[in-house]
C-alpha atoms as a PDB file:
ATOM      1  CA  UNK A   1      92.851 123.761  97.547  1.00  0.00           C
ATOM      2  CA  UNK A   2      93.522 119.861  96.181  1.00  0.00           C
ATOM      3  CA  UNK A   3      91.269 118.187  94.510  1.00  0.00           C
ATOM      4  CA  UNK A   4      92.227 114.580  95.296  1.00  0.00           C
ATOM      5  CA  UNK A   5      91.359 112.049  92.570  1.00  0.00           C
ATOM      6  CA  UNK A   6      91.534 108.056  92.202  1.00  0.00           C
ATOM      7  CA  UNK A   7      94.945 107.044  90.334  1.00  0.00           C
ATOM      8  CA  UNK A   8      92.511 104.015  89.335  1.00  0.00           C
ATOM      9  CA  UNK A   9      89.074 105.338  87.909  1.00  0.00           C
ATOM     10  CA  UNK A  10      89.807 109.197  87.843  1.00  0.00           C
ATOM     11  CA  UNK A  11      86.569 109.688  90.398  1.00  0.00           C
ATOM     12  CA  UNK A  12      86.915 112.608  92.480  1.00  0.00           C
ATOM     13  CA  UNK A  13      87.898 111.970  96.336  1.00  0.00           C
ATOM     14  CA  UNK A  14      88.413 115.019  98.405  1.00  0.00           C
ATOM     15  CA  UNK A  15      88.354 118.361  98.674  1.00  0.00           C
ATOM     16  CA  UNK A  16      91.734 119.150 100.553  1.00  0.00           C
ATOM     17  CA  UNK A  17      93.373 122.539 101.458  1.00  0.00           C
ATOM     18  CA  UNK A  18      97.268 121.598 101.479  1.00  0.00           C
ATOM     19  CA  UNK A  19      99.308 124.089 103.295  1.00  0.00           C
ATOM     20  CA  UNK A  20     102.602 124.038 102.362  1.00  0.00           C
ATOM     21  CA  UNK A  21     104.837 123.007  99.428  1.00  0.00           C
ATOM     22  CA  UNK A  22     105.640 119.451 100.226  1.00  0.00           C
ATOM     23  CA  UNK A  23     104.167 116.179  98.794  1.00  0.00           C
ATOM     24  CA  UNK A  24     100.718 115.007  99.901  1.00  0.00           C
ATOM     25  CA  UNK A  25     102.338 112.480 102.288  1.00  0.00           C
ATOM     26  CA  UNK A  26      98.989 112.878 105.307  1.00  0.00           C
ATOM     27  CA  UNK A  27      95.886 114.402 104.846  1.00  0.00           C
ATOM     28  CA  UNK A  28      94.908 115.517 108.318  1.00  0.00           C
ATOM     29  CA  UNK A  29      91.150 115.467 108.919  1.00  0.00           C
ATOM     30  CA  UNK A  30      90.514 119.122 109.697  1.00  0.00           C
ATOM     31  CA  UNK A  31      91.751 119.920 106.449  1.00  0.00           C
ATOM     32  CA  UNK A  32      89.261 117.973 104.458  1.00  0.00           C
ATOM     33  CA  UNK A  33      86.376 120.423 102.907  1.00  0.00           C
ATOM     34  CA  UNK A  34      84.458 118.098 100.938  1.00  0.00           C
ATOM     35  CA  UNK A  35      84.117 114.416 100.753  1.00  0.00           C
ATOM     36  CA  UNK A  36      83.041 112.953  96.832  1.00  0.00           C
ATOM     37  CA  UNK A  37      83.140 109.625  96.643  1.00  0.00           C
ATOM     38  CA  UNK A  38      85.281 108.233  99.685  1.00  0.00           C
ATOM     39  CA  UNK A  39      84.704 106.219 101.826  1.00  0.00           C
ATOM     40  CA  UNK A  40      86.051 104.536 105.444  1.00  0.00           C
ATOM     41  CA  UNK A  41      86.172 100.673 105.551  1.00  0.00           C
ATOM     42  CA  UNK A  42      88.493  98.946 108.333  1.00  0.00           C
ATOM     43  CA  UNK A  43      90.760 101.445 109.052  1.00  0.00           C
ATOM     44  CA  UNK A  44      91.590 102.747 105.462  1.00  0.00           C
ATOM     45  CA  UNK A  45      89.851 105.550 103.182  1.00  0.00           C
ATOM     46  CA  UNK A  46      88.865 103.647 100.411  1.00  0.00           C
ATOM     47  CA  UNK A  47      87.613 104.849  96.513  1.00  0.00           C
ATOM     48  CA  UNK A  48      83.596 103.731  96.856  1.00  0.00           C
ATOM     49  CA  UNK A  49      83.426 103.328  92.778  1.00  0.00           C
ATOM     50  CA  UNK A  50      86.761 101.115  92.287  1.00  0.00           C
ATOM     51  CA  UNK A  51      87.185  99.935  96.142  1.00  0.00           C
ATOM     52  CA  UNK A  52      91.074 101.282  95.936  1.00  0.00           C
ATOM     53  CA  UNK A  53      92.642 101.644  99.316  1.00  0.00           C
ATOM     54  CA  UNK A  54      93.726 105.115  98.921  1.00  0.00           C
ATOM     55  CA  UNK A  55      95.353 105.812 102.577  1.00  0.00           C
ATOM     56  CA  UNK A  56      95.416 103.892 106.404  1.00  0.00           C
ATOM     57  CA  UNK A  57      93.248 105.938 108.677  1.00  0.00           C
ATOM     58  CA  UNK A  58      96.291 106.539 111.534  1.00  0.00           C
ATOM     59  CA  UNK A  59      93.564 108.774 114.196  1.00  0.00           C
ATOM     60  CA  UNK A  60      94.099 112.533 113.538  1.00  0.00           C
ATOM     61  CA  UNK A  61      94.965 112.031 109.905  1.00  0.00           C
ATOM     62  CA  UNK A  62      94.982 109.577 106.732  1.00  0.00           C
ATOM     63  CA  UNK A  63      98.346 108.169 105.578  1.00  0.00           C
ATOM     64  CA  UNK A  64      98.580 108.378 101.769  1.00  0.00           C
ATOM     65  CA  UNK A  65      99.503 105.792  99.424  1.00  0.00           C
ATOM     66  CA  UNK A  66     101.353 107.531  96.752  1.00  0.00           C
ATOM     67  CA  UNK A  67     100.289 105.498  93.788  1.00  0.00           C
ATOM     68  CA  UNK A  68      97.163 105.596  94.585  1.00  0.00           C
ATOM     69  CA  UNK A  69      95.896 108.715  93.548  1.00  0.00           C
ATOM     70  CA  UNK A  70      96.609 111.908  91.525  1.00  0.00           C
ATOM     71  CA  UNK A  71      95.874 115.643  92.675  1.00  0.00           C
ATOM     72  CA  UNK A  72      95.107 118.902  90.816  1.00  0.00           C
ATOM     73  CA  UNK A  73      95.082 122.792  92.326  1.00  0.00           C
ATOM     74  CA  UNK A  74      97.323 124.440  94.091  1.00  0.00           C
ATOM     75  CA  UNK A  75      98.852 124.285  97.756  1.00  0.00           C
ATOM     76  CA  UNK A  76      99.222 127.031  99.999  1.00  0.00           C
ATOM     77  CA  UNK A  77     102.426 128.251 101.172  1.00  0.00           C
ATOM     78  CA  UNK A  78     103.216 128.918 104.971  1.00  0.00           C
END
């Protein structure tokens, strides 16, 4: 389980269980467990202290912008 955090203001995001050892490239929408303090403006999942675009909102999934956050936990393996 993630805990994805703003690269910006360090406010907690999302709660996200990442399955597999890869980078956080998508966070798909089933995975999410908890929502902090994000928020979806025009298409793009946005920080609601800082108003960072985090990631595009692509349908099933969000597309991450890499330099726009930071993560801490651990990832499941397959």
């Amino acid at each position: 389980m993630l805990i994805i955090k703003c690269a910006k203001c360090k406010a907690k995001l999302l709660k996200y269980n990442k399955i597999g050892m890869g980078r956080v490239l998508r966070c798909w929408k089933d995975r999410i467990k908890q929502v902090y303090e994000a928020g979806v403006q025009d298409g793009h999942l946005l920080c609601l202290k800082c108003n960072n675009i985090i990631a595009e909102d692509v349908g099933d999934f969000y597309k991450m912008d890499r330099n726009a956050f930071t993560y801490t936990g651990t990832k499941v393996r397959k």
